[in-house]
Protein backbone atom coordinates (compact mmCIF):
# COMPACT_ATOMS: atom_id res chain seq x y z
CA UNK A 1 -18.23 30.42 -62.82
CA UNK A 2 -18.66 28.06 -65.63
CA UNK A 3 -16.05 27.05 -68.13
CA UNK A 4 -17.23 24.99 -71.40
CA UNK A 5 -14.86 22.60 -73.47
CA UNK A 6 -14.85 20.17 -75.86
CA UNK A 7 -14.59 16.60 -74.44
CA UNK A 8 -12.64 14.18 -76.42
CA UNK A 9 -16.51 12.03 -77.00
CA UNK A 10 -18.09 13.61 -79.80
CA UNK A 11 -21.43 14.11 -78.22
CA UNK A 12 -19.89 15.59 -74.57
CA UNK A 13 -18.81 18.38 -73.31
CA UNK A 14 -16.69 19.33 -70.64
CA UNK A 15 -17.88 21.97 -67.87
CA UNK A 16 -15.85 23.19 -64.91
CA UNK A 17 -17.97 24.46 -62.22
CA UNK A 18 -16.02 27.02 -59.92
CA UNK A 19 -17.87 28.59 -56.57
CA UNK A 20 -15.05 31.40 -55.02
CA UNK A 21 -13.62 30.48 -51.92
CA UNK A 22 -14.30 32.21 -48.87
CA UNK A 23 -13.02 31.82 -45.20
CA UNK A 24 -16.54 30.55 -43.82
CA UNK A 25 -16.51 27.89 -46.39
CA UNK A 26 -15.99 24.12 -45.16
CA UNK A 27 -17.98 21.98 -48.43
CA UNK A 28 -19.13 22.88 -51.45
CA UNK A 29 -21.43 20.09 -53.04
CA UNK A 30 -22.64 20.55 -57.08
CA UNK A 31 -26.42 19.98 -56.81
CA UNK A 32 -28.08 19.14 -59.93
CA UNK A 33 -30.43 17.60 -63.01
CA UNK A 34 -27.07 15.92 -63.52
CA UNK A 35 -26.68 13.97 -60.54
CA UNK A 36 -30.64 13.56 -59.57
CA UNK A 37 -30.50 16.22 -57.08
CA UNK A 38 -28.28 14.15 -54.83
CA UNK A 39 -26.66 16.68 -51.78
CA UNK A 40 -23.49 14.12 -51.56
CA UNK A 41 -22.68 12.98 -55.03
CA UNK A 42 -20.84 15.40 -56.24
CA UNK A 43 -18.41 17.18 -53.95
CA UNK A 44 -16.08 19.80 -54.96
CA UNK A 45 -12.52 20.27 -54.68
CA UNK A 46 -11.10 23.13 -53.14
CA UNK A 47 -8.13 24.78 -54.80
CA UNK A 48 -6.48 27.28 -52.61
CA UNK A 49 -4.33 29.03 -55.23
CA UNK A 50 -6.85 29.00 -57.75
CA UNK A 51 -9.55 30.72 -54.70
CA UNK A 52 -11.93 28.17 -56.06
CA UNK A 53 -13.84 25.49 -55.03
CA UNK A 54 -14.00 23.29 -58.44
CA UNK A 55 -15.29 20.27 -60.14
CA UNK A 56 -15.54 19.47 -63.58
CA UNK A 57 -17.99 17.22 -65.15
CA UNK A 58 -19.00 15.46 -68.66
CA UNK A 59 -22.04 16.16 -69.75
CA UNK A 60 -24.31 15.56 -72.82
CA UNK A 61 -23.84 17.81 -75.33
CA UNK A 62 -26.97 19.98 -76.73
CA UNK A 63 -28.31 19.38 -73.43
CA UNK A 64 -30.03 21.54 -70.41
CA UNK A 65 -28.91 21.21 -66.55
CA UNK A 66 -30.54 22.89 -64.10
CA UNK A 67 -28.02 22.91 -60.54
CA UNK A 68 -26.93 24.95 -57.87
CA UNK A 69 -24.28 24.93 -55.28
CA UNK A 70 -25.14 23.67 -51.85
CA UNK A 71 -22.65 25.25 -48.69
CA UNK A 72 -21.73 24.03 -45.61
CA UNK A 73 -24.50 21.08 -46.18
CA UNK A 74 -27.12 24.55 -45.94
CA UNK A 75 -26.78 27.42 -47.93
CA UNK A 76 -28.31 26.92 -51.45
CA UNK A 77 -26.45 28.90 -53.98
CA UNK A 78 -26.36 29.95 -57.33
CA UNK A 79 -23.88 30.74 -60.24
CA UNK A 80 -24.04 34.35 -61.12
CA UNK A 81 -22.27 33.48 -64.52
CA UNK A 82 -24.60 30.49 -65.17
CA UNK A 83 -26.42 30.99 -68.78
CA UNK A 84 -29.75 31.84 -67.33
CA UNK A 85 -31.70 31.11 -64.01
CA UNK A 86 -35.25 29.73 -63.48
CA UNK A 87 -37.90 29.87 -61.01
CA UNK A 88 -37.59 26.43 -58.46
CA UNK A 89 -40.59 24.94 -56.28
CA UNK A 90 -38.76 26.77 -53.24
CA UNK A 91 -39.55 30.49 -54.00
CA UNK A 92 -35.87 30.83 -55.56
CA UNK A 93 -34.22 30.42 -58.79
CA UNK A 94 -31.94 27.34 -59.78
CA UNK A 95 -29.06 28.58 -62.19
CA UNK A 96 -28.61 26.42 -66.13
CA UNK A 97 -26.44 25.58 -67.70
CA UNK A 98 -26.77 25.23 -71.45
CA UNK A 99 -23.89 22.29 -73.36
């Protein structure tokens, strides 16, 4: 799930990224245009009350970010709430999200 807010920099925007917690999940990494594609840099926090795995980032606003969620260091993932998908070099679809 994605929430969208205004950041307090005029050309940012805040977006929580949320990924529902589940028994067989250990680590949930955000995988994206935003961090180069790097599985490690951005890990999320999970938030047991909340059923969520979450981490919220700034981005640029007016901008494009392609990402999905990577679990248990395998399982590629998207966001079923993202604001489209597109087609990846893999065979599957990456999930955007639009600032």
């Amino acid at each position: 799930m994605l929430r969208k807010e205004a950041s307090s920099k005029p050309n940012k925007v805040l977006v929580t990224f949320e990924f529902p917690a589940a028994p067989w999940v250990k680590q949930v990494h955000l995988v994206g245009d935003f961090n180069e594609w790097d599985q490690q840099a951005t890990p999320m926090v999970h938030r047991p009350r909340e059923k969520v795995w979450q981490v919220r980032l700034e981005l640029d606003k007016g901008a494009r970010y392609e990402f999905r969620y990577l679990v248990n260091g395998s399982e590629w993932l998207n966001d079923w709430h993202a604001d489209e998908y597109v087609p990846n070099i893999h065979g599957s679809d990456n999930s955007v999200v639009r600032t």
